[in-house]
N, C-alpha and C. Protein backbone atom coordinates (compact mmCIF):
# COMPACT_ATOMS: atom_id res chain seq x y z
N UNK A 1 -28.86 -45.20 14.92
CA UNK A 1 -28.77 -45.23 13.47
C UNK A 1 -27.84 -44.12 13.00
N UNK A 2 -26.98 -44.25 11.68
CA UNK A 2 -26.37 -43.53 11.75
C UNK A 2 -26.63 -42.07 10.35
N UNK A 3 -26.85 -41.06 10.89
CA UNK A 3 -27.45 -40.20 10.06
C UNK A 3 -25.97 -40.21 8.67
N UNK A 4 -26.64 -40.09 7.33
CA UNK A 4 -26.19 -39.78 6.23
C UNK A 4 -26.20 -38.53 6.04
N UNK A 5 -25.39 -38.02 5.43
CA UNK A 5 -25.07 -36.80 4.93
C UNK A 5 -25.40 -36.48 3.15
N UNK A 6 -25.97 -35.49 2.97
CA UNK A 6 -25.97 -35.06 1.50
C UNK A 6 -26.32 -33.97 0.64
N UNK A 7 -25.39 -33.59 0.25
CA UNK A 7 -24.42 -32.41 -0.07
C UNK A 7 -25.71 -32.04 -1.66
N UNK A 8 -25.88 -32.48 -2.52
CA UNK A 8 -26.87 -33.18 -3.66
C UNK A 8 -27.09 -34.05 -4.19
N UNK A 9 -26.98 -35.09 -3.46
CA UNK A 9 -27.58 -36.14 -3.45
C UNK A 9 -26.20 -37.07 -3.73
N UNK A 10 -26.59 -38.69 -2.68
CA UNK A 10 -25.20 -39.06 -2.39
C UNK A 10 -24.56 -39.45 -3.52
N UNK A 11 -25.06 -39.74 -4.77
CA UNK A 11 -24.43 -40.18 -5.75
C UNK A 11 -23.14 -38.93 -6.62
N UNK A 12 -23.57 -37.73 -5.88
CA UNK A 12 -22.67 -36.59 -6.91
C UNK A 12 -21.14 -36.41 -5.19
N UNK A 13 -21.96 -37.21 -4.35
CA UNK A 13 -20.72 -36.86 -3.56
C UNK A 13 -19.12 -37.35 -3.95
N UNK A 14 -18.19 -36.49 -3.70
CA UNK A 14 -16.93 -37.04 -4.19
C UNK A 14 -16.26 -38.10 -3.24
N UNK A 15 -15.67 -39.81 -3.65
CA UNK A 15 -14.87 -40.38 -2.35
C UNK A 15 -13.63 -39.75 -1.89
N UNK A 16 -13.94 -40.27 -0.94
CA UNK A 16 -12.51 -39.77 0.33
C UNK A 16 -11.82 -40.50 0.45
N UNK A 17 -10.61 -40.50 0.70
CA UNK A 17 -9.61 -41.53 1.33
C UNK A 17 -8.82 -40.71 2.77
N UNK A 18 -9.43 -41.47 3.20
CA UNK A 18 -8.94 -40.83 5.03
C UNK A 18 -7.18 -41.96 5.39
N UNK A 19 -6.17 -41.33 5.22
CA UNK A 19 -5.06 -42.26 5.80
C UNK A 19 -4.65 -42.13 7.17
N UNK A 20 -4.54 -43.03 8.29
CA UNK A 20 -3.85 -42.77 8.67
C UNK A 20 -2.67 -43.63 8.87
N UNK A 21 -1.79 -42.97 9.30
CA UNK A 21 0.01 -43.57 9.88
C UNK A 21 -0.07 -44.05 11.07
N UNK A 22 0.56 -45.10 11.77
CA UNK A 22 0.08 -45.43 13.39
C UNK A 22 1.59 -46.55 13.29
N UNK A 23 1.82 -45.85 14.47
CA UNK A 23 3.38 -46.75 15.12
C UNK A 23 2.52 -46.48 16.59
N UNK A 24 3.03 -47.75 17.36
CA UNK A 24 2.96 -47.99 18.27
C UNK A 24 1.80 -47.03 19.15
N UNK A 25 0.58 -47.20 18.71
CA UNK A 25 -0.43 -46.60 19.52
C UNK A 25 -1.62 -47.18 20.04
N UNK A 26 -1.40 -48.35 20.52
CA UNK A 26 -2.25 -49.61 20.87
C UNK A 26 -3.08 -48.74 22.28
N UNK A 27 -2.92 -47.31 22.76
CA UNK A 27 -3.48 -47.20 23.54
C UNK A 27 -4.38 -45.82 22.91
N UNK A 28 -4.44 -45.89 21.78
CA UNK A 28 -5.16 -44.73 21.29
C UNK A 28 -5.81 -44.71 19.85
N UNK A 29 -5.12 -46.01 19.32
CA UNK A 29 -5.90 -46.16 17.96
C UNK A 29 -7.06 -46.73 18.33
N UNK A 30 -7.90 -47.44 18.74
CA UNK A 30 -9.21 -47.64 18.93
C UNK A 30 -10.36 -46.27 18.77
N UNK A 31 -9.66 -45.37 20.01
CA UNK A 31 -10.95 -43.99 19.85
C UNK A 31 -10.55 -43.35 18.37
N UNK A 32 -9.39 -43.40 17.90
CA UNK A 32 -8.95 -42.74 16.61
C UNK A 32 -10.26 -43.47 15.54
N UNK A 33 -10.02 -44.92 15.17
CA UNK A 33 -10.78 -45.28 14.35
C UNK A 33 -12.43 -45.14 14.35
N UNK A 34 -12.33 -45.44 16.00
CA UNK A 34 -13.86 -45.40 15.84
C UNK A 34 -14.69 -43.98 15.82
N UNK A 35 -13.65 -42.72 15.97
CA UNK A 35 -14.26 -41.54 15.62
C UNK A 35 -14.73 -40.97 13.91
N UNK A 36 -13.45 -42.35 13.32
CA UNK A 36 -13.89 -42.45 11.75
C UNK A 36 -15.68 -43.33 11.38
N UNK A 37 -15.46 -44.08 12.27
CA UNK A 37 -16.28 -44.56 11.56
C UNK A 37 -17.76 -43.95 11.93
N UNK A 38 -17.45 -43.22 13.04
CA UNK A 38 -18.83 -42.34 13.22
C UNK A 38 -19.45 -41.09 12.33
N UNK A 39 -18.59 -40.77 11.30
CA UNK A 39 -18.28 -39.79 10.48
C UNK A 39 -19.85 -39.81 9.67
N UNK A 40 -20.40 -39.01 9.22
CA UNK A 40 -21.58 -38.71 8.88
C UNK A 40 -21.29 -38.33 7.45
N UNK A 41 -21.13 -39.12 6.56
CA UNK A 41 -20.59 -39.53 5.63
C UNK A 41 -21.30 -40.77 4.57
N UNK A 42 -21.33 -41.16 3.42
CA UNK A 42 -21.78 -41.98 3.09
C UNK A 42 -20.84 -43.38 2.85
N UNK A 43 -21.02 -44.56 3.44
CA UNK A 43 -19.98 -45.30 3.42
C UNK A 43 -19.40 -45.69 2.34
N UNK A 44 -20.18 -45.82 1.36
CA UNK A 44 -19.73 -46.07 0.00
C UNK A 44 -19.00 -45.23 -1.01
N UNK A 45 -18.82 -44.06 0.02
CA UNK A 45 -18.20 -42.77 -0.75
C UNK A 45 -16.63 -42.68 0.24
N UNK A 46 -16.29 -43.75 1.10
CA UNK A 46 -15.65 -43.67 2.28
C UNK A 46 -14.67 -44.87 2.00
N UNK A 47 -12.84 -43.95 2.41
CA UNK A 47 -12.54 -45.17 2.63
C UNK A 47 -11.12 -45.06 3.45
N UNK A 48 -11.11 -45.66 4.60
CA UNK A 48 -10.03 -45.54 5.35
C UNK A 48 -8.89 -46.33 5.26
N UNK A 49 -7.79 -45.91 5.23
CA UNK A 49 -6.53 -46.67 4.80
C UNK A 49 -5.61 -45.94 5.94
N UNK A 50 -5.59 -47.95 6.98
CA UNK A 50 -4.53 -47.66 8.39
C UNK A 50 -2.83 -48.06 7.46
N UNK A 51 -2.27 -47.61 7.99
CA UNK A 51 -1.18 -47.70 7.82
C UNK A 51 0.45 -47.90 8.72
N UNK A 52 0.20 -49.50 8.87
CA UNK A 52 1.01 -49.35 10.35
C UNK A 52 2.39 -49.59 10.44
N UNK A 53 3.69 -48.74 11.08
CA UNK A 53 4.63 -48.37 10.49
C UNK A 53 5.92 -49.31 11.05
N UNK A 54 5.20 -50.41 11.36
CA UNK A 54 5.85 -51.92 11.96
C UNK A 54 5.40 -51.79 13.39
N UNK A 55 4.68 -51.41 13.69
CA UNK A 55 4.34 -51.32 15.26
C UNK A 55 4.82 -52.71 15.93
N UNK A 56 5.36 -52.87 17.24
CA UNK A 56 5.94 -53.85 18.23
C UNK A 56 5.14 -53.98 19.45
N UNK A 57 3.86 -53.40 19.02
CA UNK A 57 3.06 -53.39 20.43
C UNK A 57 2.01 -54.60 19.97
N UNK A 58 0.46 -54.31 20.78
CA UNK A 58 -0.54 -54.51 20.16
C UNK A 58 -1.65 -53.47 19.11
N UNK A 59 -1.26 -52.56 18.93
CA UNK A 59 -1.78 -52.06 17.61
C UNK A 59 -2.65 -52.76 16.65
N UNK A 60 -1.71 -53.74 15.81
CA UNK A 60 -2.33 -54.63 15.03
C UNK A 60 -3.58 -55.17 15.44
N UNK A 61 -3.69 -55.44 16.74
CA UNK A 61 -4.45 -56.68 17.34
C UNK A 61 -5.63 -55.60 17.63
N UNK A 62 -5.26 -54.20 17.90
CA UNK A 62 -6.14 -53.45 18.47
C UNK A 62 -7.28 -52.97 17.37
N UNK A 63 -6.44 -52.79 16.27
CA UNK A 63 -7.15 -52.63 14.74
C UNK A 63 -8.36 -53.40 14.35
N UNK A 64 -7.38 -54.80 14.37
CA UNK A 64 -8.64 -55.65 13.73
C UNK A 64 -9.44 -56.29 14.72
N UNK A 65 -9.51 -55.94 15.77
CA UNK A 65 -10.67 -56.17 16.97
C UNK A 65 -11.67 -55.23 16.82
N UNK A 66 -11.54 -54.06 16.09
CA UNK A 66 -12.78 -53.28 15.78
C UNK A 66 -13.37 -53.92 14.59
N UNK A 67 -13.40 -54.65 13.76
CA UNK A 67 -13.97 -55.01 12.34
C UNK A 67 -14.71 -54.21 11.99
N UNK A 68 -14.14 -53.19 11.32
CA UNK A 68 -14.55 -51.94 10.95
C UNK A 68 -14.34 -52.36 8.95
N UNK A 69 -15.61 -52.62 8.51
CA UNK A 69 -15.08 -53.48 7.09
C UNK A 69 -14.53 -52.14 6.22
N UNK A 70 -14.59 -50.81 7.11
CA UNK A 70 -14.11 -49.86 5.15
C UNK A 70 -12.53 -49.48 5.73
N UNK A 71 -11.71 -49.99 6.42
CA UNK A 71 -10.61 -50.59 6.78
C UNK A 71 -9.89 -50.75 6.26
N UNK A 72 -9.10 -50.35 5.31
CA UNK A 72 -7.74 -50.80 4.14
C UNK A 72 -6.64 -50.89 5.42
N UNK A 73 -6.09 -52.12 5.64
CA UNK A 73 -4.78 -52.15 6.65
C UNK A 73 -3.94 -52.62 5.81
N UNK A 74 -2.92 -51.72 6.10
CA UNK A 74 -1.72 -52.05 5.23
C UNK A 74 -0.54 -51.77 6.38
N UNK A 75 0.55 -53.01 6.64
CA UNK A 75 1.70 -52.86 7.45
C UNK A 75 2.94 -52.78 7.15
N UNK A 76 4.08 -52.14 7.53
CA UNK A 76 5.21 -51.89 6.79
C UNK A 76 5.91 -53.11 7.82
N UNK A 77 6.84 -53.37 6.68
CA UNK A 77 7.72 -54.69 7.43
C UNK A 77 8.97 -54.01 8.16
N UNK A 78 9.38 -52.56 8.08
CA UNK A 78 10.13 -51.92 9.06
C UNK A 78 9.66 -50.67 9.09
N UNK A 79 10.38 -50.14 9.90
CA UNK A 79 9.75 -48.47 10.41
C UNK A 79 10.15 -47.83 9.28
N UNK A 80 9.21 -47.03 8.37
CA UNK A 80 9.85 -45.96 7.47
C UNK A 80 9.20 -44.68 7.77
N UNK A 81 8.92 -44.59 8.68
CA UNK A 81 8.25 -42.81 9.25
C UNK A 81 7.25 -42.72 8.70
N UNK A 82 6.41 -41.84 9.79
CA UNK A 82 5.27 -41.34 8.83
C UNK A 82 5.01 -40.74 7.39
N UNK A 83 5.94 -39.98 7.40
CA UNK A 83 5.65 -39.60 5.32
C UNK A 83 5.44 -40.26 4.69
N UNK A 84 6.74 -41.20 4.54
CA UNK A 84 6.41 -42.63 3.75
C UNK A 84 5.38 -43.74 4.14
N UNK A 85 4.82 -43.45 4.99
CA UNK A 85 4.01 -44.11 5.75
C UNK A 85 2.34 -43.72 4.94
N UNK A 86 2.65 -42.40 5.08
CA UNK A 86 1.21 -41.35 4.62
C UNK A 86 1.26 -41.59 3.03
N UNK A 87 2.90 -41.41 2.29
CA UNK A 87 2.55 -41.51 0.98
C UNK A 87 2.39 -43.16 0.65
N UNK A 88 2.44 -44.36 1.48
CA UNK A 88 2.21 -45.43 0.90
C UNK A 88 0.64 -45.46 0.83
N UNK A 89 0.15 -44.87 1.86
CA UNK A 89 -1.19 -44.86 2.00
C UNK A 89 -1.79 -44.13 0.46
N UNK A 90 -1.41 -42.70 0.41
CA UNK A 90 -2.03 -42.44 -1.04
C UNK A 90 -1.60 -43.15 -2.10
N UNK A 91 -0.67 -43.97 -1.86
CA UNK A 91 -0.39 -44.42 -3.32
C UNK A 91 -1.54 -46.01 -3.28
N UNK A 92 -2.31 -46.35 -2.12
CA UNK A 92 -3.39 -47.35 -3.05
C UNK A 92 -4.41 -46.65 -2.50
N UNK A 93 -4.74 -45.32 -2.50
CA UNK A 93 -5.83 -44.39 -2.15
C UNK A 93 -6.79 -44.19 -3.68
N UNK A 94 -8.18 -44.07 -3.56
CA UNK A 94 -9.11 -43.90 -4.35
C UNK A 94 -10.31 -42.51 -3.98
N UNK A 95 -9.43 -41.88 -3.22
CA UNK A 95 -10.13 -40.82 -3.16
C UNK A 95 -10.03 -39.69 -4.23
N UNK A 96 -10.82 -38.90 -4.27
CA UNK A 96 -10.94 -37.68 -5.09
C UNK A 96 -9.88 -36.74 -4.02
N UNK A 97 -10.26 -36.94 -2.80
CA UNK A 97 -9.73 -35.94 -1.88
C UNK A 97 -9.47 -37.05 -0.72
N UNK A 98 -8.24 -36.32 -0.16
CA UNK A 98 -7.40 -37.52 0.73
C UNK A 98 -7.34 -36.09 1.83
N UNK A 99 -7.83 -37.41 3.25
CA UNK A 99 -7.57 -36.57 4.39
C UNK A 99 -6.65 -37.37 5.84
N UNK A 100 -6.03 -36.73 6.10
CA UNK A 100 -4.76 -37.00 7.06
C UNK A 100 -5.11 -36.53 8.66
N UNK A 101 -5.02 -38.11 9.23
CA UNK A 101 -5.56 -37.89 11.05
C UNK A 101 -4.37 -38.62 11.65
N UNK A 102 -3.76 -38.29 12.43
CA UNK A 102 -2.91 -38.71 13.15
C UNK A 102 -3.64 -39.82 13.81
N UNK A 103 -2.61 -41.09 14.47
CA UNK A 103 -3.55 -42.18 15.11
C UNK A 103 -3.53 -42.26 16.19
N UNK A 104 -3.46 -40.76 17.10
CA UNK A 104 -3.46 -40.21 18.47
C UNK A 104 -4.67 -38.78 18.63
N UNK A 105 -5.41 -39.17 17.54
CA UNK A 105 -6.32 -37.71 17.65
C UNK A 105 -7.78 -38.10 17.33
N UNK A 106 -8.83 -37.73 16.81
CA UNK A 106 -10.33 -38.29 16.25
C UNK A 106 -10.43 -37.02 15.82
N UNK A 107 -12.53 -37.09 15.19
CA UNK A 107 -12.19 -36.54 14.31
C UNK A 107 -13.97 -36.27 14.67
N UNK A 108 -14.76 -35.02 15.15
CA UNK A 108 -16.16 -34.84 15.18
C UNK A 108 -16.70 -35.73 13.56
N UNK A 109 -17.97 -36.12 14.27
CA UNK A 109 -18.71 -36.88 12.78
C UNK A 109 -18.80 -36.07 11.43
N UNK A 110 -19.12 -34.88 11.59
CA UNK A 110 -19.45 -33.73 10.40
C UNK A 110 -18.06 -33.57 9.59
N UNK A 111 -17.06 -33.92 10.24
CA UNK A 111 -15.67 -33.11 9.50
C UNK A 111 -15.33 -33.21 8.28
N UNK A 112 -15.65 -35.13 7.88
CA UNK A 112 -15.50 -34.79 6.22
C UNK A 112 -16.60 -34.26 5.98
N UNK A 113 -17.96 -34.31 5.74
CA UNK A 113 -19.18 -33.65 5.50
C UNK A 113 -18.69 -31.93 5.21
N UNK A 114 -18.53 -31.36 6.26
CA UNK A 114 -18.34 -29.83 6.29
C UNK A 114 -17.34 -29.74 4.93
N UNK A 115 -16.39 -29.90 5.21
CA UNK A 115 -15.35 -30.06 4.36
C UNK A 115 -15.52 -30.25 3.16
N UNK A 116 -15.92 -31.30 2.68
CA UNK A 116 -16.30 -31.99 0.82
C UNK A 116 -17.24 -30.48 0.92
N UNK A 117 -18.31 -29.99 1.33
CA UNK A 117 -19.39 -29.56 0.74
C UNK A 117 -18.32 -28.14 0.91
N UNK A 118 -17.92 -27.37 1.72
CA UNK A 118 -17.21 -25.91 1.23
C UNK A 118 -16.23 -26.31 0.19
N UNK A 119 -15.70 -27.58 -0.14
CA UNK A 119 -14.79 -27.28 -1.16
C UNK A 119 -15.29 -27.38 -2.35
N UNK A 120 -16.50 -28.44 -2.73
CA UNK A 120 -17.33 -28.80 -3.89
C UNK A 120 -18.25 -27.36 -4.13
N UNK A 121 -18.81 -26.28 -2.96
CA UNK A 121 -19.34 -25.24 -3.47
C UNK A 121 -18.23 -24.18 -3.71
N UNK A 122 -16.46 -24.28 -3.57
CA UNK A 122 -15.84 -23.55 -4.21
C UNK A 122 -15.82 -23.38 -5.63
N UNK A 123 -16.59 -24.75 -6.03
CA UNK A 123 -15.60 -25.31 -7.45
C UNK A 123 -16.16 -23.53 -8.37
């Protein structure tokens, strides 16, 4: 089961938009995503936006074989690099706070958790 997180209670938590950029990483986006979705986090406060930068591999195929439903996939019809890659992602992002994972890395479950709550007790 997967433990929830809550900061004061899940309704004051702020959403996230987690992007990532992914060219040709059909051998590493799988552990990438699924370290998102282990995230200890509330899902409804959660939302991941892949962003794939015309990949020529299986990528695509590797993506939606996880049916991971908080999933925003969005594909570029040619390579425009990661920046533009990252800013297409924030531009249909609904987070309060947007966080950036490469689609060759993961991410411990707590990380947004830790994170939202030291920046929400900065305010």
């Amino acid at each position: 089961a997967k433990k929830e997180y809550s900061l004061s209670g899940d309704d004051e938590l702020p959403y996230v938009s987690i992007i990532v950029a992914v060219r040709n990483e059909e051998k590493n986006i799988k552990y990438c995503l699924e370290s998102l979705n282990s995230l200890i986090y509330p899902e409804n406060k959660l939302e991941i936006i892949v962003v794939d930068d015309a990949s020529n591999d299986t990528t695509e195929e590797q993506i939606k074989s996880l049916e991971i439903p908080k999933i925003t996939y969005l594909k570029n019809k040619s390579n425009l690099g990661p920046s533009k890659s990252r800013n297409l992602g924030i531009a249909v992002s609904d987070g309060k706070y947007i966080a950036f994972l490469d689609s060759d890395d993961s991410w411990r479950p707590t990380k947004i958790s830790k994170q939202v709550e030291v920046i929400e007790k900065a305010k």
